[in-house]
Protein backbone atom coordinates (compact mmCIF):
# COMPACT_ATOMS: atom_id res chain seq x y z
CA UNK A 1 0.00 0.00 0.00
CA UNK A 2 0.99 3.55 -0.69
CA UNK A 3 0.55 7.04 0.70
CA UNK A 4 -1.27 9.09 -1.28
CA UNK A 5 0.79 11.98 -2.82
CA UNK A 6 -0.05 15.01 -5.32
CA UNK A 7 2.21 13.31 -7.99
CA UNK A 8 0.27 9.88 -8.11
CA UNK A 9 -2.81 9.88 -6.52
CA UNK A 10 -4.75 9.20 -3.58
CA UNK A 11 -5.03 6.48 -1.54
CA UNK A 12 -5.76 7.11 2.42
CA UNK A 13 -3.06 7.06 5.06
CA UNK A 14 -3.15 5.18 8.30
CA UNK A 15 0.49 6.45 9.86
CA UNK A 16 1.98 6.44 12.61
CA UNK A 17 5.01 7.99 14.63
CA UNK A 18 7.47 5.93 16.26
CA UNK A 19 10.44 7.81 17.88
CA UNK A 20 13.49 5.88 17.34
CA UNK A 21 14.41 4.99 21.12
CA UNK A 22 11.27 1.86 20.09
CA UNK A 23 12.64 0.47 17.89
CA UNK A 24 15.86 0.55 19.55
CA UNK A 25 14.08 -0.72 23.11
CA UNK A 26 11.63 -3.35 21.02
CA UNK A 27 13.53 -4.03 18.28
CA UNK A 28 12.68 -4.03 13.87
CA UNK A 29 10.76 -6.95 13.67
CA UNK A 30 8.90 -6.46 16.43
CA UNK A 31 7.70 -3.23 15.82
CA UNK A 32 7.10 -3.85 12.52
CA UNK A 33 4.60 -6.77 13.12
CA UNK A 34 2.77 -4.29 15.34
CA UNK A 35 2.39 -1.86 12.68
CA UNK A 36 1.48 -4.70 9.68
CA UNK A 37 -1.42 -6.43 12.08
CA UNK A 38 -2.89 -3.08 12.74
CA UNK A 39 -3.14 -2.36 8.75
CA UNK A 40 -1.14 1.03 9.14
CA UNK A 41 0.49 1.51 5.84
CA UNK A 42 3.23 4.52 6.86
CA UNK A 43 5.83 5.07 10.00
CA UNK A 44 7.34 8.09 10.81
CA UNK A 45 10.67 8.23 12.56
CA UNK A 46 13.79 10.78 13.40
CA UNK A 47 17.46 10.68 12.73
CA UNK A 48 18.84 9.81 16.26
CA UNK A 49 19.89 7.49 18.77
CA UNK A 50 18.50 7.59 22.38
CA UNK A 51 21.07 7.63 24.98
CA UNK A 52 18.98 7.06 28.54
CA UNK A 53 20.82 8.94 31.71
CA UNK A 54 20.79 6.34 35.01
CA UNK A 55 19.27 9.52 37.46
CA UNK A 56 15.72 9.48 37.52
CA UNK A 57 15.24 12.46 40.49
CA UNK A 58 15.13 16.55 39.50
CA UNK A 59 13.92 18.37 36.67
CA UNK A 60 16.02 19.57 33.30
CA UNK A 61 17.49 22.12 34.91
CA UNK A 62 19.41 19.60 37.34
CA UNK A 63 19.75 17.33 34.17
CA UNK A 64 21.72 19.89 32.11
CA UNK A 65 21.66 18.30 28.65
CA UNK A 66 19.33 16.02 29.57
CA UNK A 67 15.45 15.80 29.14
CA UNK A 68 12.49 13.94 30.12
CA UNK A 69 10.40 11.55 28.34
CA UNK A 70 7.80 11.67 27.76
CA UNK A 71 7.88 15.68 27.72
CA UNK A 72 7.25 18.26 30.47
CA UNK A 73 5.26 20.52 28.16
CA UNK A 74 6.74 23.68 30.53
CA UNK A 75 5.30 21.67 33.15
CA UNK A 76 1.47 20.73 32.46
CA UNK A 77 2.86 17.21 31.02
CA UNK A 78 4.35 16.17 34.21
CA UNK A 79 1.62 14.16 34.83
CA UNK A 80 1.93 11.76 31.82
CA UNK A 81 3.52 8.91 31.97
CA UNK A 82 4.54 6.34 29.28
CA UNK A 83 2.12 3.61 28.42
CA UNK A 84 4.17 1.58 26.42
CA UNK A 85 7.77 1.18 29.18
CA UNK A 86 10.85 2.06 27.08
CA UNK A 87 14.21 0.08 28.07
CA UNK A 88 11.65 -0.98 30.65
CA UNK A 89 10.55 2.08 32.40
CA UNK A 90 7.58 4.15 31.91
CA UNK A 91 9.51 7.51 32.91
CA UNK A 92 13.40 8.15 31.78
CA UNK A 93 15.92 11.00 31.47
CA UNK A 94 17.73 10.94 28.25
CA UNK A 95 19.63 13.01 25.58
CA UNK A 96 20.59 12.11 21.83
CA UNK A 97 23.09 12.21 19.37
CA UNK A 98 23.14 12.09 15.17
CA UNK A 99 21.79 8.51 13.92
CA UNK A 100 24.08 9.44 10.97
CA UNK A 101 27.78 11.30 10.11
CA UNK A 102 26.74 14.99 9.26
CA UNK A 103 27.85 15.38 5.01
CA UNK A 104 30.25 18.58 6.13
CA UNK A 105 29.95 19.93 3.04
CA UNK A 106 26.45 20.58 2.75
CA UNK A 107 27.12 22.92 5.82
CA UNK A 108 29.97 24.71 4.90
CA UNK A 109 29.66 28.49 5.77
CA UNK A 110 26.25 28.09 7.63
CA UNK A 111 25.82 29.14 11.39
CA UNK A 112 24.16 25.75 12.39
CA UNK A 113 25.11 22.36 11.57
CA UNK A 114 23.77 18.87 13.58
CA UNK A 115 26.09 18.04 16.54
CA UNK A 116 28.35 15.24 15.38
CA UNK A 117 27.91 12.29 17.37
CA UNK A 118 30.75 10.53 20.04
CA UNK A 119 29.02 7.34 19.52
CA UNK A 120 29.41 4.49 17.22
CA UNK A 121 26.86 5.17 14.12
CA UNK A 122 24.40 2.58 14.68
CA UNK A 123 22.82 1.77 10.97
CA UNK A 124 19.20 0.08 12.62
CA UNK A 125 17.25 2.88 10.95
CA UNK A 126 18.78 2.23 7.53
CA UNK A 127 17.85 -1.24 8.22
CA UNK A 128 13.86 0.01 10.08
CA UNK A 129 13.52 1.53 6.78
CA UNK A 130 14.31 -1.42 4.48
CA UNK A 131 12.39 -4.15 5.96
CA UNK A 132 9.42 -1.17 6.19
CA UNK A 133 9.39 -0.81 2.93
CA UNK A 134 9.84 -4.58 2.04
CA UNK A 135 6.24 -5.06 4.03
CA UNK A 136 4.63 -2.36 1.54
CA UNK A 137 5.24 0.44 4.75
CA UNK A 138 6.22 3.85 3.88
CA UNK A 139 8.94 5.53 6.28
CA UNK A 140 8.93 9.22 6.62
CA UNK A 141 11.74 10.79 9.13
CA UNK A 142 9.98 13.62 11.05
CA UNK A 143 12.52 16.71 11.74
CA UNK A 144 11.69 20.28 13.11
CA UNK A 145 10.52 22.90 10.80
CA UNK A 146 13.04 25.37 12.71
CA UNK A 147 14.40 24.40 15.86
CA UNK A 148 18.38 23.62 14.75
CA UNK A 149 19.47 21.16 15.00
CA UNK A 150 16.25 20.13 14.32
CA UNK A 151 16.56 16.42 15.28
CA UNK A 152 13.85 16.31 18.11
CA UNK A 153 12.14 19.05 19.92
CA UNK A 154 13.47 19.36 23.53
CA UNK A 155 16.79 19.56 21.77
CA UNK A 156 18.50 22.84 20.16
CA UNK A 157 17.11 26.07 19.35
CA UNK A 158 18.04 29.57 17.80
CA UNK A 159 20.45 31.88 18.89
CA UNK A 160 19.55 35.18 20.23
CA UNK A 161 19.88 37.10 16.56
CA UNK A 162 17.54 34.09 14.89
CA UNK A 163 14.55 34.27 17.23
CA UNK A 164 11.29 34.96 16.37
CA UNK A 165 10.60 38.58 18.32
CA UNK A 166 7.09 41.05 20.13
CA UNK A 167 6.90 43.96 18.23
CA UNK A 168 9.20 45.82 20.66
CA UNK A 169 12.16 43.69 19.55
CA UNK A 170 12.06 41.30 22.53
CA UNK A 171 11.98 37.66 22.35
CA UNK A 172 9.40 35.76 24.16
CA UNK A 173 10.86 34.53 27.93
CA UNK A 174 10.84 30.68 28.81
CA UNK A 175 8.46 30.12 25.26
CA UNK A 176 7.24 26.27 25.06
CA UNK A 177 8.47 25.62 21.70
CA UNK A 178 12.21 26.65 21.09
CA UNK A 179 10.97 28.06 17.11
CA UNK A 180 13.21 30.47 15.72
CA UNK A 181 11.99 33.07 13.30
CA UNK A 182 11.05 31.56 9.94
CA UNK A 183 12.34 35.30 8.77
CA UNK A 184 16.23 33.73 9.58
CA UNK A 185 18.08 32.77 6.10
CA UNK A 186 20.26 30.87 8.89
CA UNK A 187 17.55 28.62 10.19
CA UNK A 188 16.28 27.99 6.61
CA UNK A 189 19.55 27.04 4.74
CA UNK A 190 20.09 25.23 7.89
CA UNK A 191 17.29 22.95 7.79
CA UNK A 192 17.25 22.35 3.66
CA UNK A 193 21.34 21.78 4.42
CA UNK A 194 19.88 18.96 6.96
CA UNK A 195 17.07 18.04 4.54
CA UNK A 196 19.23 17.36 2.21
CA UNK A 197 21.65 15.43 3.68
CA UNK A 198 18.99 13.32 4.95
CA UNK A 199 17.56 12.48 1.81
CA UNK A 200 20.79 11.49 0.87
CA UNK A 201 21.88 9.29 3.83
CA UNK A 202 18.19 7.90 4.04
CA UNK A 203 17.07 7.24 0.05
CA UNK A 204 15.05 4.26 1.17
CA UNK A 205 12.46 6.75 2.95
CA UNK A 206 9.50 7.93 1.41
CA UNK A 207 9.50 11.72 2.55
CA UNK A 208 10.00 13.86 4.85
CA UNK A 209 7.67 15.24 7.75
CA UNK A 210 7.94 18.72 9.08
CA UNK A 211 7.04 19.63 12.69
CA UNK A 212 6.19 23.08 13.45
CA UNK A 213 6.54 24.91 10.09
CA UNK A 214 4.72 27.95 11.82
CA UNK A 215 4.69 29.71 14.75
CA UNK A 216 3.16 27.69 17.82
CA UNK A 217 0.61 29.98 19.53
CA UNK A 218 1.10 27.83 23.31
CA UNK A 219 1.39 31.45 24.98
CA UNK A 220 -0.51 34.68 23.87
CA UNK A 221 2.73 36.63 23.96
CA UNK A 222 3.77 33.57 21.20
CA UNK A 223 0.91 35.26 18.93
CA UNK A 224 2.20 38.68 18.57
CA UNK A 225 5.83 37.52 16.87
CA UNK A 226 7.67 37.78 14.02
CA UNK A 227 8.83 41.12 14.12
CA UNK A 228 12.64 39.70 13.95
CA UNK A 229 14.43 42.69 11.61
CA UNK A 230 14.74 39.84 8.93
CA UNK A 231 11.48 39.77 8.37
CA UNK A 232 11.56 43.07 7.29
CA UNK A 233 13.52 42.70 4.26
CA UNK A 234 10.90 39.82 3.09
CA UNK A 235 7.73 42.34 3.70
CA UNK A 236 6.79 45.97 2.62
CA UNK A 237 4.55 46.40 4.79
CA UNK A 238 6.87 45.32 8.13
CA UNK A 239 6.34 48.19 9.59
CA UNK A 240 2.94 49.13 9.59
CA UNK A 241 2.23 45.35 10.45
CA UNK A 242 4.01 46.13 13.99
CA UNK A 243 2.42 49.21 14.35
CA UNK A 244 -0.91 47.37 14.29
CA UNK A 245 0.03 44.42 16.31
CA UNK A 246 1.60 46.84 19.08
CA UNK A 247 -1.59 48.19 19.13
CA UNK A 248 -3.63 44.78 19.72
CA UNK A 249 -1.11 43.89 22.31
CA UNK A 250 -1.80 47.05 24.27
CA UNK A 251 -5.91 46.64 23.88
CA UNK A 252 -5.22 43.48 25.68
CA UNK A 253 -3.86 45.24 28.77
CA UNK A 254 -7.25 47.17 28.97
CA UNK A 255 -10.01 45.01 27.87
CA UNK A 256 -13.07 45.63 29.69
CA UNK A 257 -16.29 42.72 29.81
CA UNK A 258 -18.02 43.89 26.45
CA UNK A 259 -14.79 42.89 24.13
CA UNK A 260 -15.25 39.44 25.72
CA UNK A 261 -18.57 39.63 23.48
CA UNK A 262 -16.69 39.58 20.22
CA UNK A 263 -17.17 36.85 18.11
CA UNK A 264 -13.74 36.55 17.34
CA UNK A 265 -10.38 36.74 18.49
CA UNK A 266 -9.40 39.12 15.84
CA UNK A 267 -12.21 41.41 16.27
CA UNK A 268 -11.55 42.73 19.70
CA UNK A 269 -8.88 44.84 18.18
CA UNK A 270 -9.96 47.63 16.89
CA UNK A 271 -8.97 47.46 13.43
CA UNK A 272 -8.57 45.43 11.39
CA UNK A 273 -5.37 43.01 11.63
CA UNK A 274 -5.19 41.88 8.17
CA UNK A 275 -1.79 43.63 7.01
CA UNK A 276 -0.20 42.29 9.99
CA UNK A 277 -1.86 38.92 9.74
CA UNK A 278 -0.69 38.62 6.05
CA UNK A 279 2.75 39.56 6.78
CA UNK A 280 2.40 36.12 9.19
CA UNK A 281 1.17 34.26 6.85
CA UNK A 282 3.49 35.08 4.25
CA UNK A 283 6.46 34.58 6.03
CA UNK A 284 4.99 30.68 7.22
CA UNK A 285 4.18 30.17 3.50
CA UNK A 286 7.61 31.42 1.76
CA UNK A 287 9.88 29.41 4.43
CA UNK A 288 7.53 26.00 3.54
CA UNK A 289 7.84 26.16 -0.19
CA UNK A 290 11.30 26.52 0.23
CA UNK A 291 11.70 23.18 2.52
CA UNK A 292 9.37 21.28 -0.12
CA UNK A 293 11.13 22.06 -2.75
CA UNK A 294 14.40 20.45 -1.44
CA UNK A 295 12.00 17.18 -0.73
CA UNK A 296 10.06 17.20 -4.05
CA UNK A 297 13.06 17.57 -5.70
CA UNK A 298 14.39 14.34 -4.79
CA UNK A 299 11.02 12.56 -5.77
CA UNK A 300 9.94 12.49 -2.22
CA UNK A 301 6.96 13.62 -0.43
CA UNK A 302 6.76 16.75 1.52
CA UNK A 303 4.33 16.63 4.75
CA UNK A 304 3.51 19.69 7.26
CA UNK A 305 2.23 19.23 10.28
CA UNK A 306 -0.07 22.50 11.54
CA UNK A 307 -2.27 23.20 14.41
CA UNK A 308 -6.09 22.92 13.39
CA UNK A 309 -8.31 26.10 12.81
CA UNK A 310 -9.04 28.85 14.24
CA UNK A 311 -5.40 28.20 16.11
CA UNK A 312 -3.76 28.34 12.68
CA UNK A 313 -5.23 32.02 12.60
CA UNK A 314 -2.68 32.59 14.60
CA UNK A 315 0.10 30.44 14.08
CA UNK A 316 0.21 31.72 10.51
CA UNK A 317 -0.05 28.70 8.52
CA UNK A 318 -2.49 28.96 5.34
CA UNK A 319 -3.85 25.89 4.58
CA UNK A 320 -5.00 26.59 1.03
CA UNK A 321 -1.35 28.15 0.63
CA UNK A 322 0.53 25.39 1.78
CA UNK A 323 -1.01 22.48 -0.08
CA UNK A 324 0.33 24.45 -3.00
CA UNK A 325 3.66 23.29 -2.51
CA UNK A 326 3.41 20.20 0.18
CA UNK A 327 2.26 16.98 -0.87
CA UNK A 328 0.17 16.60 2.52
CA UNK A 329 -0.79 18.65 5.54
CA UNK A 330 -0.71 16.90 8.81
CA UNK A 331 -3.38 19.00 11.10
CA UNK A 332 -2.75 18.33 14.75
CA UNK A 333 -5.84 17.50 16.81
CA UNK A 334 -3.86 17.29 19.80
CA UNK A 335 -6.94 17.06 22.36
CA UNK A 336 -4.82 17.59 25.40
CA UNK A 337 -2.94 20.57 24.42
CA UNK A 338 -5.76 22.78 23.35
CA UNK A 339 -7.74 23.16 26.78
CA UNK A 340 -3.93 23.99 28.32
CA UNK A 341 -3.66 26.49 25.38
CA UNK A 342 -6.94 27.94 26.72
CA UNK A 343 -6.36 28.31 29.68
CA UNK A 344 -2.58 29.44 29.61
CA UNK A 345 -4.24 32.43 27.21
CA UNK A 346 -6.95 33.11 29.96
CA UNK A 347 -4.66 33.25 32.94
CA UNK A 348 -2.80 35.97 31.28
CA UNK A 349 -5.55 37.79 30.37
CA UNK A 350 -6.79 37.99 33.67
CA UNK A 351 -3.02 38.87 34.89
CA UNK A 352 -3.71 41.85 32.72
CA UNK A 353 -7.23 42.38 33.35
CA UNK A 354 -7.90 41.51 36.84
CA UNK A 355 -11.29 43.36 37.14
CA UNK A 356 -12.57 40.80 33.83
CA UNK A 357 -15.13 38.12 34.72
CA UNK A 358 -13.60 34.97 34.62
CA UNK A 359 -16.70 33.31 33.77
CA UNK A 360 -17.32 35.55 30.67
CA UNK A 361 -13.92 35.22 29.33
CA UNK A 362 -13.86 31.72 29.89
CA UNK A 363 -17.47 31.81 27.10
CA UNK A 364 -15.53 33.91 25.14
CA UNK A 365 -12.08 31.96 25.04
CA UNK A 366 -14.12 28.87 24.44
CA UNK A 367 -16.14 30.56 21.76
CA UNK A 368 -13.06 31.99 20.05
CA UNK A 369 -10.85 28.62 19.96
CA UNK A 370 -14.04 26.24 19.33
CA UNK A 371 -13.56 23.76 21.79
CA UNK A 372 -16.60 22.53 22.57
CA UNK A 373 -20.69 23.59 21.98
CA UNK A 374 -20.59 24.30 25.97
CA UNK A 375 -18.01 25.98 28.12
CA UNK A 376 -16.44 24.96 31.24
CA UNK A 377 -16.58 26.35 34.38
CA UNK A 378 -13.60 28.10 34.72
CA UNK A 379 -10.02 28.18 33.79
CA UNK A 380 -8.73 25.53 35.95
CA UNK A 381 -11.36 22.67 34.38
CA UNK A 382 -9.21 23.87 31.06
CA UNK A 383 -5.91 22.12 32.75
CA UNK A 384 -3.76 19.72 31.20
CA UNK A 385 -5.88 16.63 31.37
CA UNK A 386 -4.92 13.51 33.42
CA UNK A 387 -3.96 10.05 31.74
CA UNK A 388 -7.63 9.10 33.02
CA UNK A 389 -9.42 12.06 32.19
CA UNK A 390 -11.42 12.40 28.67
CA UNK A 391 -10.10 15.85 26.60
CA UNK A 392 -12.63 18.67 27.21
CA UNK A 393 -12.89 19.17 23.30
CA UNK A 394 -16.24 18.01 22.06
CA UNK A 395 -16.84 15.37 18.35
CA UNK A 396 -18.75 18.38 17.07
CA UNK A 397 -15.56 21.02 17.85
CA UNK A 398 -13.24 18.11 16.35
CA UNK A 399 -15.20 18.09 13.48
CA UNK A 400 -15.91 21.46 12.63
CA UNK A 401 -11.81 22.06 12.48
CA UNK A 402 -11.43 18.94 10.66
CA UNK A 403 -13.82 20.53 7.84
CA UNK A 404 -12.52 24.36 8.01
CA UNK A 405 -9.15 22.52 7.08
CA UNK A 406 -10.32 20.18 4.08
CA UNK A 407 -12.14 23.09 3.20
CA UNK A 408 -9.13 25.40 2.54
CA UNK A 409 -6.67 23.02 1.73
CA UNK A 410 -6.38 20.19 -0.31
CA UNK A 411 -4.76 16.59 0.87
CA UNK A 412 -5.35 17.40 4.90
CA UNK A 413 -4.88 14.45 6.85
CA UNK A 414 -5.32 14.22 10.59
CA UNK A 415 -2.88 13.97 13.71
CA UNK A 416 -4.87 12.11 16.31
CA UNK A 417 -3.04 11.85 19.53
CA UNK A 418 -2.63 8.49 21.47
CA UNK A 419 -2.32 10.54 25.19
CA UNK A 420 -5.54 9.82 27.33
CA UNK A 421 -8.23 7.22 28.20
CA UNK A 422 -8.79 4.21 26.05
CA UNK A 423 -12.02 5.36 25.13
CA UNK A 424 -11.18 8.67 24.32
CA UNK A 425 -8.82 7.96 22.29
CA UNK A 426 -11.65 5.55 20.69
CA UNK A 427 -13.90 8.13 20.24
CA UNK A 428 -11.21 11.05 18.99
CA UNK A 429 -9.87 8.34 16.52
CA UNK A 430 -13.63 8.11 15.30
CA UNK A 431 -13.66 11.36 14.79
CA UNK A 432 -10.55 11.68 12.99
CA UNK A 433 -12.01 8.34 10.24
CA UNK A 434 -15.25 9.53 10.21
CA UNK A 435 -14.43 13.34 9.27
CA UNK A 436 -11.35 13.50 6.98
CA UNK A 437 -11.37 11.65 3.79
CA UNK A 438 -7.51 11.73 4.20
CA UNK A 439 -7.24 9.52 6.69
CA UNK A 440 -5.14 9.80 9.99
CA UNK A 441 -1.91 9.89 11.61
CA UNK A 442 -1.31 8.44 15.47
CA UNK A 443 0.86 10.48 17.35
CA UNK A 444 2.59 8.99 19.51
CA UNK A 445 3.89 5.07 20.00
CA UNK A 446 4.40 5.88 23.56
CA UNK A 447 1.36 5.45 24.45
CA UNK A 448 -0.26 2.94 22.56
CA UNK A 449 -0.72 0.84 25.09
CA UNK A 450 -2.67 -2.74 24.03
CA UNK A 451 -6.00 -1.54 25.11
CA UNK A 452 -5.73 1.16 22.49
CA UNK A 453 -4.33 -0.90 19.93
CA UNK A 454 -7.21 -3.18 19.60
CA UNK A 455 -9.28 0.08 19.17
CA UNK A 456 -6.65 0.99 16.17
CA UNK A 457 -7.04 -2.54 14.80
CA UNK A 458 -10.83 -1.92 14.67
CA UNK A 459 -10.55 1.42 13.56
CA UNK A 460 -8.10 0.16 10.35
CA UNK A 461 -10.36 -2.61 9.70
């Protein structure tokens, strides 16, 4: 079976990523098997070895170089742990290094280049990729969009001059996602350098998947970049953009209870936001074609991953646009992160605003991010959900972002997310078949425990 693409057609895909340390802790075959019987017909992977620390105590600041798995999320994803045990545990410290020897060459003269690696090159994903594909399963490796070195996501990030900045020149303090500005010719030739020496050590895979090609809107401060200098030489109209979104970011310092009545985010402001909003977009779109064509020009397919409607509003990322140049669009229906988005946006609103009714913002957050038909009660019900507790965003919610997607882009697949209850994950993978002609992508292995594979079985079946 093959994954559709917009050079030979369209078949649905059934993917699913598996970070590398699995098939290192469970081996090829093993994993392999799992993904045959379940009648998913693509993988995705990344181009590194684990390396597990022995401490288990502290946080990453008492770890130095290394993180946790699974994630912190800046804290909300403390509480998860892993379903599936890796090397036997279901909560490790670990850092990485280069599954491959950098091509030097390709890097020459660039600011970033992937760390090169003090351990013996292990070739297992070479191998992951051929017996894949000998079973008729397509093997994408999944990189970041612009977080060099770009190899996984707690890992690397820009330096001070490459950041995406507030319209006062700042950069955002302690942001969740470690994007630089997609304004930085560093970060770009960068991540084509590493694209392309990737499709060159790798020419058994069948693309290439990039995470984050926008700008992740986790924070509200996160909202109001890129006003990085470099993006001024790519847009005109720079500085009447910052002008405008200066002025947003100051109404929200002095909103009063009839703004929360607005139907949309966008329309609290008062003016319009589209110069500003275009610039966004623009910048998002120009840095994607760019990483596509390295991919397409191989042969290979080209995949972005985006956050669903009306977040994309903000992130910057046109679907219609996109699809232009990708051969798929991965939209993330990442049912635990959207309530924390929420309510991280409605705690700083009421930092801002103390004298705002909680109760009315939380009706107009919910109305304005589509999360479900009926609000919570407050802010704190909009917490990072539990591994037992269902995600607070309703089927209807799911689906309506689901359709605004297909709607403006073509080839939209969906990123269903294996964090939570069995039978929420039942019911959101339902959502996902049921709603997107595409077909879906399970994010992540780590938690697939049994329980939830038999519902995947079904599902694929």
């Amino acid at each position: 079976m093959r994954v559709w693409s917009a050079r030979d057609g369209f078949d649905m895909i059934r993917g699913v990523t598996i970070m590398p340390e699995y098939i290192q802790s469970e081996g090829v075959e093993e994993i392999l098997d799992r993904v045959q019987a379940a009648g998913l017909n693509a993988v995705a992977t990344s181009p590194y070895i684990m390396i597990p620390s022995e401490r288990m105590d502290g946080d990453e600041t008492q770890h130095g170089e290394f993180h946790r798995e699974p994630p912190v999320d800046a804290g909300s994803g403390k509480v998860r742990l892993l379903e599936r045990p890796l090397f036997g545990k279901r909560e490790l410290w670990f850092t990485i290094a280069p599954s491959f020897r950098p091509n030097d060459e390709l890097y020459e003269g660039l600011r970033y280049r992937p760390p090169v690696s003090e351990h013996v090159i292990d070739p297992f994903l070479n191998d992951f990729i051929a017996r894949a594909s000998g079973r008729g399963i397509d093997v994408y490796l999944q990189i970041q969009a612009a977080i060099p070195p770009s190899l996984r996501v707690q890992f690397g990030g820009p330096v001070e001059e490459d950041k995406a900045m507030l319209p006062d020149g700042a950069s955002l303090k302690n942001p969740l996602s470690k994007n630089a500005s997609l304004a930085s010719g560093e970060v770009l030739n960068y991540t084509r350098a590493l694209t392309e020496d990737l499709l060159q050590q790798y020419p058994g895979i069948h693309g290439v998947r990039f995470d984050w090609p926008e700008y992740p809107c986790y924070h509200l401060d996160a909202v109001f970049t890129d006003f990085n200098p470099q993006a001024a030489a790519l847009s005109v109209h720079f500085e009447e953009a910052r002008s405008v979104a200066a002025r947003f970011y100051r109404k929200l310092h002095e909103l009063t209870d009839q703004d929360l009545d607005a139907p949309n985010f966008c329309d609290v402001a008062d003016e319009s936001l589209d110069v500003w909003r275009t610039m966004k977009r623009d910048l998002v779109t120009r840095y994607n074609r760019s990483l596509c064509e390295v991919v397409r020009g191989h042969g290979k397919r080209a995949i972005l991953h985006a956050f669903p409607p009306p977040f994309s509003d903000l992130t910057g990322f046109d679907f219609a646009a996109n699809a232009e140049h990708a051969d798929g669009v991965g939209m993330k229906l990442y049912t635990m992160h959207l309530p924390m988005i929420l309510r991280n946006y409605g705690q700083q609103l009421l930092a801002w605003n103390p004298e705002l009714s909680e109760e009315r913002l939380v009706v107009a957050l919910n109305r304005w991010l589509d999360l479900a038909d009926e609000p919570l009660a407050s802010l704190d019900a909009y917490a990072y959900p539990r591994p037992e507790q269902p995600h607070p965003v309703s089927d209807a919610a799911q689906a309506r972002k689901i359709a605004a997607a297909s709607a403006a882009g073509e080839r939209v697949h969906i990123m269903t997310h294996t964090y939570g209850p069995v039978e929420d994950f039942a019911r959101r993978l339902r959502v996902a078949s049921a709603h997107c002609s595409g077909g879906f992508w399970i994010n992540r292995y780590a938690y697939l425990d049994d329980n939830k594979y038999v519902e995947l079985q079904t599902s694929c079946t």
